[in-house]
Structure formats: C-alpha cells, structure tokens
PDB file of N, CA and C in Angstrom:
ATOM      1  N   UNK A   1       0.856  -1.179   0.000  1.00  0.00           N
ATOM      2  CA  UNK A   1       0.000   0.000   0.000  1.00  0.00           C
ATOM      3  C   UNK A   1       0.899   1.238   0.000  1.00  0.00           C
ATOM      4  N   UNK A   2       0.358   2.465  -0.729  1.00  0.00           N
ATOM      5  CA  UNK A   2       1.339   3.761  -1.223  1.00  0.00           C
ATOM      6  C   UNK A   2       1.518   4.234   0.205  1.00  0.00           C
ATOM      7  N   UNK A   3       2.363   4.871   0.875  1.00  0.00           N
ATOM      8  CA  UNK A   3       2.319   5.996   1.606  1.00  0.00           C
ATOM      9  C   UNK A   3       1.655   6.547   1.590  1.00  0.00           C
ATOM     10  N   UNK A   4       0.569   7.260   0.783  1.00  0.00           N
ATOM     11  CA  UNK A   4       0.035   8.266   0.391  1.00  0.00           C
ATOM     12  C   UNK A   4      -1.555   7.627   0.829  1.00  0.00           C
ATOM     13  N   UNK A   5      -1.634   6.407   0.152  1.00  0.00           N
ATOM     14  CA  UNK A   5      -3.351   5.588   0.637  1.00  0.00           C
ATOM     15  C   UNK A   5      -3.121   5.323   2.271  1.00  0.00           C
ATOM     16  N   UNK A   6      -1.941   5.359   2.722  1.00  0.00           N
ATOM     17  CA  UNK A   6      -1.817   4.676   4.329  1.00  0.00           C
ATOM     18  C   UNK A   6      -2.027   6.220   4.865  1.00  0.00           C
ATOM     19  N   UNK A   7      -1.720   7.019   5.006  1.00  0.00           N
ATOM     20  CA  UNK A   7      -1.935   8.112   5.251  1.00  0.00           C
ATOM     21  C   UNK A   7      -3.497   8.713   5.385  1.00  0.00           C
ATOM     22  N   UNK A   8      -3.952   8.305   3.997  1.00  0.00           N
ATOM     23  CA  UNK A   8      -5.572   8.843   4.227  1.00  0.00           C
ATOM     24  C   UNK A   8      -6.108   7.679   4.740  1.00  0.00           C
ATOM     25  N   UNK A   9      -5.642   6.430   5.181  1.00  0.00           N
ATOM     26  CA  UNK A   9      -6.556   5.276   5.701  1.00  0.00           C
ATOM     27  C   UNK A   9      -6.492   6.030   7.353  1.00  0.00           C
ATOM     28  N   UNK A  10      -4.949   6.638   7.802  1.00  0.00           N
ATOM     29  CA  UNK A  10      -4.834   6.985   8.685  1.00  0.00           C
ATOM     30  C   UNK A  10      -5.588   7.731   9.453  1.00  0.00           C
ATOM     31  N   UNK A  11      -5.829   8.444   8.344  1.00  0.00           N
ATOM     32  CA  UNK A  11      -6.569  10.152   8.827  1.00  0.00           C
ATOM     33  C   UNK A  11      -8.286   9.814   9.015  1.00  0.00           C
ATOM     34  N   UNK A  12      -8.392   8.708   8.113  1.00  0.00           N
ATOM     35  CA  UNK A  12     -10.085   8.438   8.108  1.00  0.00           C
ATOM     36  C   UNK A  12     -10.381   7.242   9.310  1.00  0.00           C
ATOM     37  N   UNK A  13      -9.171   6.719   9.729  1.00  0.00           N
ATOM     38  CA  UNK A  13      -9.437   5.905  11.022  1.00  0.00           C
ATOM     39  C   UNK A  13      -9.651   6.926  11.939  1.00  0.00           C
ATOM     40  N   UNK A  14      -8.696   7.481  12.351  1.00  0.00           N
ATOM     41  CA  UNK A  14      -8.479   8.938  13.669  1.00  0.00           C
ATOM     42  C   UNK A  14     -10.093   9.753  13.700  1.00  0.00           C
ATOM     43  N   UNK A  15     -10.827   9.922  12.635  1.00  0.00           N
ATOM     44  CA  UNK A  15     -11.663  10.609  12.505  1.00  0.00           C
ATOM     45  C   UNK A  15     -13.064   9.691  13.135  1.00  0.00           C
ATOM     46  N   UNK A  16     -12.954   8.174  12.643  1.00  0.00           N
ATOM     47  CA  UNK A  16     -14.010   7.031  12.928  1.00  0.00           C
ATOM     48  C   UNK A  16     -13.873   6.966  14.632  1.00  0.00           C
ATOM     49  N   UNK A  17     -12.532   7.118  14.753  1.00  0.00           N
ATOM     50  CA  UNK A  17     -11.986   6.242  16.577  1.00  0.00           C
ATOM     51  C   UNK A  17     -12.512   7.541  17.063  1.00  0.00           C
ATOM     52  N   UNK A  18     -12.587   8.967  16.968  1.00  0.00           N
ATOM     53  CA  UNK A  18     -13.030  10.123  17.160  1.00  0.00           C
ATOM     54  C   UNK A  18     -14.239   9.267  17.725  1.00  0.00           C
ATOM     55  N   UNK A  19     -15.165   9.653  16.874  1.00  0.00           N
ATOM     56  CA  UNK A  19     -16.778   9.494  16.806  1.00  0.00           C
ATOM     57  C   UNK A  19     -16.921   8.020  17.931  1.00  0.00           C
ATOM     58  N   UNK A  20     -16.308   7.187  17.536  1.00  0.00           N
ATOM     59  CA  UNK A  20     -16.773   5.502  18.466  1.00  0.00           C
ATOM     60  C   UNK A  20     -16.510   6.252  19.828  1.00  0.00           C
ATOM     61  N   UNK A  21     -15.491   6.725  20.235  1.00  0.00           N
ATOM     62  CA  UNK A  21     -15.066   7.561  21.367  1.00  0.00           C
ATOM     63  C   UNK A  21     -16.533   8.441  22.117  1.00  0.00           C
ATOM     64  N   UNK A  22     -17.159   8.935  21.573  1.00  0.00           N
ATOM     65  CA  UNK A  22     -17.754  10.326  21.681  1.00  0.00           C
ATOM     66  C   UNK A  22     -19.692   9.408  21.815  1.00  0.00           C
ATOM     67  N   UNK A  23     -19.738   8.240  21.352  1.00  0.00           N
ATOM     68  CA  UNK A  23     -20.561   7.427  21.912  1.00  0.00           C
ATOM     69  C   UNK A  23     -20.578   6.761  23.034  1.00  0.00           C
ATOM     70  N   UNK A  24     -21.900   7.079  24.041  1.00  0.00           N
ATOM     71  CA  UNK A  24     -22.310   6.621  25.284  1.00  0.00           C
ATOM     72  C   UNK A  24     -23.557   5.763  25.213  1.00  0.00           C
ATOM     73  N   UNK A  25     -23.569   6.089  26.432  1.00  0.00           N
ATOM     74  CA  UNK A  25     -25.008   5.527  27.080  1.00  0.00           C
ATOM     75  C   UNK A  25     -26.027   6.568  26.732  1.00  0.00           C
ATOM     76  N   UNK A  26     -26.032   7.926  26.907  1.00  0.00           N
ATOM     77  CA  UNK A  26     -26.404   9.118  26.813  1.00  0.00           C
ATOM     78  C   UNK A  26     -26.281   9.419  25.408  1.00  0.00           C
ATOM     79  N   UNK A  27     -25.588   9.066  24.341  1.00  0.00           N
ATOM     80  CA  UNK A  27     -25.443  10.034  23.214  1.00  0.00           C
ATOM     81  C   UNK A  27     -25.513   8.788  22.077  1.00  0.00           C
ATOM     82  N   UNK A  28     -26.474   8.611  21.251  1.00  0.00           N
ATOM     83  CA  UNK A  28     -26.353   7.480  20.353  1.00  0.00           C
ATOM     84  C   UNK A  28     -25.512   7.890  18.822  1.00  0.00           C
ATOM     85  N   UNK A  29     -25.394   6.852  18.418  1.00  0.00           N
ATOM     86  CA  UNK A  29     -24.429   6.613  17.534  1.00  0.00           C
ATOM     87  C   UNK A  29     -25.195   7.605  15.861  1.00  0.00           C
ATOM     88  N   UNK A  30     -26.703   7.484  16.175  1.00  0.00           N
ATOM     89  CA  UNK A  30     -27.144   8.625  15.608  1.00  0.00           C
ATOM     90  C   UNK A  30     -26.878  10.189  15.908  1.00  0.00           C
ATOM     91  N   UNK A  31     -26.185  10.345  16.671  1.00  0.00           N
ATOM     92  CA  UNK A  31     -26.286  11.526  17.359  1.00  0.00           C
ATOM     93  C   UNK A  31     -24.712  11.995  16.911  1.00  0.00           C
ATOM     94  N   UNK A  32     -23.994  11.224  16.945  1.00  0.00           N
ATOM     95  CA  UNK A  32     -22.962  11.023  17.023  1.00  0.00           C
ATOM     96  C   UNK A  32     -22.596  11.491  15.416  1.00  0.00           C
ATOM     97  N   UNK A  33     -22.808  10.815  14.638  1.00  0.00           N
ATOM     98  CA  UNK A  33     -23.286  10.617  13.144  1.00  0.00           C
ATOM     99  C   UNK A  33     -23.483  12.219  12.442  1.00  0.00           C
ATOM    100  N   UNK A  34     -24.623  12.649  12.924  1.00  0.00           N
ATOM    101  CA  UNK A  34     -25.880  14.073  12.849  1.00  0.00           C
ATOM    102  C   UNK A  34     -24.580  15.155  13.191  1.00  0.00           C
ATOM    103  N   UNK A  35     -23.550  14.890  14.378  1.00  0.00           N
ATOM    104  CA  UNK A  35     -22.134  15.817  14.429  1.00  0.00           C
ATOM    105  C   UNK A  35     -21.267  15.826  13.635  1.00  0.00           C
ATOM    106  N   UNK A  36     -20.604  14.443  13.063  1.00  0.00           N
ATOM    107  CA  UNK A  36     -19.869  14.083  12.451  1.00  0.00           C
ATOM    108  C   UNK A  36     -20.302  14.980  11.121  1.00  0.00           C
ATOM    109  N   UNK A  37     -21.259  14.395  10.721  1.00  0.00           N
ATOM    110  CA  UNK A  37     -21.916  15.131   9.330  1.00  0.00           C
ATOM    111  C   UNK A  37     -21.720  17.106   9.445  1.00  0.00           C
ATOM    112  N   UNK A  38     -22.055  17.454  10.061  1.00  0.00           N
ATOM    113  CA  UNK A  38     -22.329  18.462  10.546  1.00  0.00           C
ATOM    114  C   UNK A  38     -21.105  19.126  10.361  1.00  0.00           C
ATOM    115  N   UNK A  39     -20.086  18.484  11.239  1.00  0.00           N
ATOM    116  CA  UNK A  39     -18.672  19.048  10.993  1.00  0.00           C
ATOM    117  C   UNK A  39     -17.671  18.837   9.274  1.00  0.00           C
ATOM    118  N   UNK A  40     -18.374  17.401   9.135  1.00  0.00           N
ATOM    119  CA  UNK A  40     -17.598  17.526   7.783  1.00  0.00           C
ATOM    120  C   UNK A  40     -18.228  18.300   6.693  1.00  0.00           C
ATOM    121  N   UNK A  41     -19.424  18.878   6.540  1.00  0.00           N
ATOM    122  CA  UNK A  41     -20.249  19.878   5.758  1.00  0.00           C
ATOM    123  C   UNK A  41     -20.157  21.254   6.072  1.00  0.00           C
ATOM    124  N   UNK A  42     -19.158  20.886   7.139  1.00  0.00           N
ATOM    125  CA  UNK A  42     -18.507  22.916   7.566  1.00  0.00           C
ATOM    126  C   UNK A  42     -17.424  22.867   7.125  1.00  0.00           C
ATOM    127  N   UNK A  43     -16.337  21.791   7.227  1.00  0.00           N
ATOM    128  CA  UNK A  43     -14.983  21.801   6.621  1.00  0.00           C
ATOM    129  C   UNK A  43     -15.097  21.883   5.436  1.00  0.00           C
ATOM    130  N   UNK A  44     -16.149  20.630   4.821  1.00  0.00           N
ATOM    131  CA  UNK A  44     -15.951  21.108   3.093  1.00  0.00           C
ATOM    132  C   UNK A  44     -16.596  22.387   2.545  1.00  0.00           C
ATOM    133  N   UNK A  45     -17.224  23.343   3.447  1.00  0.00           N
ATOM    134  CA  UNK A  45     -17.396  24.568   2.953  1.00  0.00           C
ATOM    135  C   UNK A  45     -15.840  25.521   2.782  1.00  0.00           C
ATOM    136  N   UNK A  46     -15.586  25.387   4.065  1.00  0.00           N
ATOM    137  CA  UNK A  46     -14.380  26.157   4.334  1.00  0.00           C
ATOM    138  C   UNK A  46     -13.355  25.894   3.160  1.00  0.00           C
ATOM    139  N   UNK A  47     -12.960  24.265   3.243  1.00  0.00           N
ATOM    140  CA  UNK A  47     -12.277  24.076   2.064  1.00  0.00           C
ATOM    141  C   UNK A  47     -12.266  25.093   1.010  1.00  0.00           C
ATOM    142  N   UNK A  48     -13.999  24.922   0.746  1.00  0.00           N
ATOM    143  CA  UNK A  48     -14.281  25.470  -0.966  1.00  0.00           C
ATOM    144  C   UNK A  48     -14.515  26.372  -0.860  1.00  0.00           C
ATOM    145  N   UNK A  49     -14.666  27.835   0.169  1.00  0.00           N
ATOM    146  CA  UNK A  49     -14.299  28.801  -0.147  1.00  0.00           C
ATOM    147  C   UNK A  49     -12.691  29.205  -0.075  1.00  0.00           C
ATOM    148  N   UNK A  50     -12.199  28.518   0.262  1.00  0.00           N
ATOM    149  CA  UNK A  50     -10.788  29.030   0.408  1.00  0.00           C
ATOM    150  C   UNK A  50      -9.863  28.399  -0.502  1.00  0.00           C
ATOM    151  N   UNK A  51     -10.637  28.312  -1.915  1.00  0.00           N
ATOM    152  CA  UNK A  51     -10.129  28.293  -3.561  1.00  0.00           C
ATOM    153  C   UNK A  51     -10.547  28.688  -4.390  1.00  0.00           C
ATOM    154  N   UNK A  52     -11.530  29.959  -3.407  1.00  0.00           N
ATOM    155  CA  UNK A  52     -12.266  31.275  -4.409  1.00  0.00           C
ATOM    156  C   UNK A  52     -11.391  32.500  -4.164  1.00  0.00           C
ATOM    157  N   UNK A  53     -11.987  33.379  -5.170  1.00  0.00           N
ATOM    158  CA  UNK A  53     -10.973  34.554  -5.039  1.00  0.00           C
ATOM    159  C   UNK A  53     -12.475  36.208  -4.441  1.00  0.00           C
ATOM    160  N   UNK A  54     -13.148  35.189  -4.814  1.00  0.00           N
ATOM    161  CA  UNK A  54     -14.334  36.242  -4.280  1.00  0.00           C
ATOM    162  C   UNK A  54     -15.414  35.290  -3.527  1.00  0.00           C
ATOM    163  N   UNK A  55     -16.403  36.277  -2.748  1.00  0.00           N
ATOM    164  CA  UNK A  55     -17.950  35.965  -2.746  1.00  0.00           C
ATOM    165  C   UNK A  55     -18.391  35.259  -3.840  1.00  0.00           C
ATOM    166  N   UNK A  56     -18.798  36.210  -4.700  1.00  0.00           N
ATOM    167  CA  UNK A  56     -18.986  36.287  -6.159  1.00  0.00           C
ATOM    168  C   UNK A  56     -18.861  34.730  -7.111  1.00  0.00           C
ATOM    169  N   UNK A  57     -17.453  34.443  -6.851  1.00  0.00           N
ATOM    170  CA  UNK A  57     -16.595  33.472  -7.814  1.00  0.00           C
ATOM    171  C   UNK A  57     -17.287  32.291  -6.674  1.00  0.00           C
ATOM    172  N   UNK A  58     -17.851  32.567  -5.870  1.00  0.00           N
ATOM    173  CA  UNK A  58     -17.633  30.990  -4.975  1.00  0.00           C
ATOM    174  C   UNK A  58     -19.256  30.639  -5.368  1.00  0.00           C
ATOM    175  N   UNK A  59     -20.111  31.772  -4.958  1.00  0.00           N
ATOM    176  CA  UNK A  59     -21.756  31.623  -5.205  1.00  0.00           C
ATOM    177  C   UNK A  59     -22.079  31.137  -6.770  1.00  0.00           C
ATOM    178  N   UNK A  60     -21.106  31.881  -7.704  1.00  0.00           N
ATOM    179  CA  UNK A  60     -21.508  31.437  -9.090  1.00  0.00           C
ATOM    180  C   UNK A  60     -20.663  29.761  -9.137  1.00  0.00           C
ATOM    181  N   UNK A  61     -19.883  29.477  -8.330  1.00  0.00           N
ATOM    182  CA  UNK A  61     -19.408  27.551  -8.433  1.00  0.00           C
ATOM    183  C   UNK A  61     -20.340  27.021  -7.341  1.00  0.00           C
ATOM    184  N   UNK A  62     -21.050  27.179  -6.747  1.00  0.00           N
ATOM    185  CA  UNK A  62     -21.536  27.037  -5.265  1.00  0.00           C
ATOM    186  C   UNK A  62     -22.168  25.519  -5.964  1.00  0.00           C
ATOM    187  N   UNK A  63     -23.027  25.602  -7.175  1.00  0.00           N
ATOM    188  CA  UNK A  63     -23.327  24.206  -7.535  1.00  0.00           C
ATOM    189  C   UNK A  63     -22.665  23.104  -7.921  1.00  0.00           C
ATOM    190  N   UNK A  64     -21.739  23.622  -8.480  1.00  0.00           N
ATOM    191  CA  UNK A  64     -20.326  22.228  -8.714  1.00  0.00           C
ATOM    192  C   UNK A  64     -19.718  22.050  -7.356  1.00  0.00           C
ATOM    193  N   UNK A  65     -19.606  22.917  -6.433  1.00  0.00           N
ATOM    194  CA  UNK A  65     -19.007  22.553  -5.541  1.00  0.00           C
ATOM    195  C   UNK A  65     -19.625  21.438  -4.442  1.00  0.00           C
ATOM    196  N   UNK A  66     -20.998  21.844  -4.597  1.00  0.00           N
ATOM    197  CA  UNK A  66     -21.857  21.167  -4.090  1.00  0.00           C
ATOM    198  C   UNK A  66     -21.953  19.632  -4.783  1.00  0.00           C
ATOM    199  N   UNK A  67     -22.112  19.838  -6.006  1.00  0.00           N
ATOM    200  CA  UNK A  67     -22.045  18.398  -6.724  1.00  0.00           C
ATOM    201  C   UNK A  67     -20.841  17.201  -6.816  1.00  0.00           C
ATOM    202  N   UNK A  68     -19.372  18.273  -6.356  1.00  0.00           N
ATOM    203  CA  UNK A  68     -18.520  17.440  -6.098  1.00  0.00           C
ATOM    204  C   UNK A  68     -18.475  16.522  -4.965  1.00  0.00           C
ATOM    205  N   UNK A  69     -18.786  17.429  -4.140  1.00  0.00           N
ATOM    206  CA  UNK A  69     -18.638  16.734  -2.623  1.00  0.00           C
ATOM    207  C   UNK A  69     -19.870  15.697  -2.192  1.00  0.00           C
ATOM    208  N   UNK A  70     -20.870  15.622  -2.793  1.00  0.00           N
ATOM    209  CA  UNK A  70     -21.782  14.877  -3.043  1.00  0.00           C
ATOM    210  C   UNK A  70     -21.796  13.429  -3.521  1.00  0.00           C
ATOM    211  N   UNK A  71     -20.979  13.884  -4.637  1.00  0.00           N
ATOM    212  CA  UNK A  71     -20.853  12.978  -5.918  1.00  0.00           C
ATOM    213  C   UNK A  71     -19.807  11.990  -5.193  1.00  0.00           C
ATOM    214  N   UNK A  72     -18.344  12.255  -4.710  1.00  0.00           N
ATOM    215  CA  UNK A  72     -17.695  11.586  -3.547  1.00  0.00           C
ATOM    216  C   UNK A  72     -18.353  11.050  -2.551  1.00  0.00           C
ATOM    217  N   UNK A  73     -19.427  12.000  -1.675  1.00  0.00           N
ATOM    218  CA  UNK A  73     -19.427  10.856  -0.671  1.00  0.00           C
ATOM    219  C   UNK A  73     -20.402   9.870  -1.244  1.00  0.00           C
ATOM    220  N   UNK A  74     -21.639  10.018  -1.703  1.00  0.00           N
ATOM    221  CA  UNK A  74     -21.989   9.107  -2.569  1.00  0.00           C
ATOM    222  C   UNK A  74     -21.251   7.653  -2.995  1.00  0.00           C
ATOM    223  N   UNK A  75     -20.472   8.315  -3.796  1.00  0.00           N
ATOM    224  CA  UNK A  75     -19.468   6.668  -4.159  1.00  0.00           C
ATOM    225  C   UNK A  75     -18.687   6.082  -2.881  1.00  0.00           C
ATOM    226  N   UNK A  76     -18.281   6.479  -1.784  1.00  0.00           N
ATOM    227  CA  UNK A  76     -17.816   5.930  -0.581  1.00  0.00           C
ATOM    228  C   UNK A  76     -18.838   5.590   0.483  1.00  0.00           C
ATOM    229  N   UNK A  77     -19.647   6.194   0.148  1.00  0.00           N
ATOM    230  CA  UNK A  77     -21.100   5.497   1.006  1.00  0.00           C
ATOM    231  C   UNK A  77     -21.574   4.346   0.520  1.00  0.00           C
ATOM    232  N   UNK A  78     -21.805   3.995  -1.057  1.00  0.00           N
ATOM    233  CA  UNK A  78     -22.039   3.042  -1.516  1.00  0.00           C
ATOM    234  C   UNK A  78     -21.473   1.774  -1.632  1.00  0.00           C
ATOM    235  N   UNK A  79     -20.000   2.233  -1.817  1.00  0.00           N
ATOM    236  CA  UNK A  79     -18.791   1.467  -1.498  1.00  0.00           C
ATOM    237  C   UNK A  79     -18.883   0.620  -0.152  1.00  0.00           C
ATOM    238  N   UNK A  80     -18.905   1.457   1.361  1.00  0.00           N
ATOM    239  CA  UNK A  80     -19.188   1.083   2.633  1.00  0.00           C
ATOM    240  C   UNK A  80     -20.366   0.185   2.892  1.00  0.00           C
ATOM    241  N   UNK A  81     -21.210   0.299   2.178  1.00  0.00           N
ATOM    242  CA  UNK A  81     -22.315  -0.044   2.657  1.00  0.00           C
ATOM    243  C   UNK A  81     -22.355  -1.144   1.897  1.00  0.00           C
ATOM    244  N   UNK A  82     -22.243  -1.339   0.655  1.00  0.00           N
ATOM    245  CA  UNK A  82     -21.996  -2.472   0.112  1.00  0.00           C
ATOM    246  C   UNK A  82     -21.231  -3.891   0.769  1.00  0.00           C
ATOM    247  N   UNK A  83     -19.926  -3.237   1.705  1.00  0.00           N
ATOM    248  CA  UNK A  83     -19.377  -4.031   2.318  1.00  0.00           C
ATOM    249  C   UNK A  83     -19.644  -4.209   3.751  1.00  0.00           C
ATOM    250  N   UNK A  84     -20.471  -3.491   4.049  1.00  0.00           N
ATOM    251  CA  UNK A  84     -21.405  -3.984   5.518  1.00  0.00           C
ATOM    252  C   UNK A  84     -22.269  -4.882   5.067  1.00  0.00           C
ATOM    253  N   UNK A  85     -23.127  -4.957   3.866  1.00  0.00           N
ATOM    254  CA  UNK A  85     -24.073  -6.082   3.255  1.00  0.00           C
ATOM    255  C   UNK A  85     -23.294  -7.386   3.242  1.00  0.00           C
ATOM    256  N   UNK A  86     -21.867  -7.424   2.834  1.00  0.00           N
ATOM    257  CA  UNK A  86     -20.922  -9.169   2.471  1.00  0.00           C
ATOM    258  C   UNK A  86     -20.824  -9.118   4.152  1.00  0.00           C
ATOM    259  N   UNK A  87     -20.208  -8.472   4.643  1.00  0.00           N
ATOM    260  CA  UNK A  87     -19.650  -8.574   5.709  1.00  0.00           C
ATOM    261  C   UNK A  87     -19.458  -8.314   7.228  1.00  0.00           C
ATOM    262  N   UNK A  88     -21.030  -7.567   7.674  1.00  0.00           N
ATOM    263  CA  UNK A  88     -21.371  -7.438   8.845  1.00  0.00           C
ATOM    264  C   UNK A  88     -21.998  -8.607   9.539  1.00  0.00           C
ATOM    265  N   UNK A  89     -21.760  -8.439  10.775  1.00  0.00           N
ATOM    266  CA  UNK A  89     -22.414  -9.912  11.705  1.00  0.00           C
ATOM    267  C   UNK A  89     -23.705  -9.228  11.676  1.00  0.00           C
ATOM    268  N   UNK A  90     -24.588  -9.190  11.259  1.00  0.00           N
ATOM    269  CA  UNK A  90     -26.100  -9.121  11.512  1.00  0.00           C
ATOM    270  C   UNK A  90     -26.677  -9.384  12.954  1.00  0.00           C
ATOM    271  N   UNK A  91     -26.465 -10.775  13.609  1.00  0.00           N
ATOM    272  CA  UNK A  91     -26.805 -11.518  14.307  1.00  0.00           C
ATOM    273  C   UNK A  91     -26.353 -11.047  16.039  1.00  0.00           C
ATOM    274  N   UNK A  92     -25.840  -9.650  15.952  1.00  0.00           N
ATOM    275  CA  UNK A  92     -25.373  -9.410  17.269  1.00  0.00           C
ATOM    276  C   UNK A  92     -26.726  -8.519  17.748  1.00  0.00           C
TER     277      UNK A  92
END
C-alpha cells in the first residue's frame, strides 16, 4: 500500500476512533453521526471557499461545488455499505 493511501486510511481511522469515542449511554451513535456530518459539511465549505478569489466566484461555483462533494461521498457510502451487506455480523 502507497504511503500516500496509508496516510488517508490513517486520517479516516483517527476521525471514525473520534466518533466511536464520543458514543455513550447518553449520546447514540445517531447523534454522534448528525455531528460528524455536521462538521464535515462545515470543513468542506471552508475548504471550498478558500479556492475562491471572491464571494462572487464561490456563489456562481456554489453548484459544482456542491455536486462534487456529493458525488464523492456518494461513491464511498455506496462502497461502505456495500461491504457492511458481504460482511457485517447481523446476528449481534
């Protein structure tokens, strides 16, 4: 595996062990989830304004930008979930 794929496996574990962490008795894994989301739909704003040069330039991409980040998690959601279908214990 590249350096480069171990690295983002890295960064997307740290982010999962985050969240498993931050689940209780008190706070469900929906809840948990509803933050997670929350925070990564503020970062990828931030991201994507901060490869505009205006207001202006960001509101007139605001729909591709939107469609990118979509269009990604989409295919890694499908991806995931696909492999919770082969390979989750159901039965717990």
């Amino acid at each position: 595996m590249s350096e480069d794929k171990q690295g983002f496996l890295k960064r997307a574990d740290a982010h999962i062990f985050l969240a498993n962490d931050q689940m209780t008795d008190e706070i469900s894994a929906g809840e948990v989830s509803a933050s997670f989301m929350f925070g990564l739909a503020r970062f990828n704003a931030w991201i994507a304004a901060s490869t505009y040069k205006s207001a202006e330039d960001m509101a007139e991409e605001k729909q591709k930008a939107m469609e990118y980040f979509m269009k990604e998690y989409k295919i890694m959601l499908e991806q995931h979930l696909d492999e919770h279908i082969k390979g989750y214990d159901f039965s717990k």
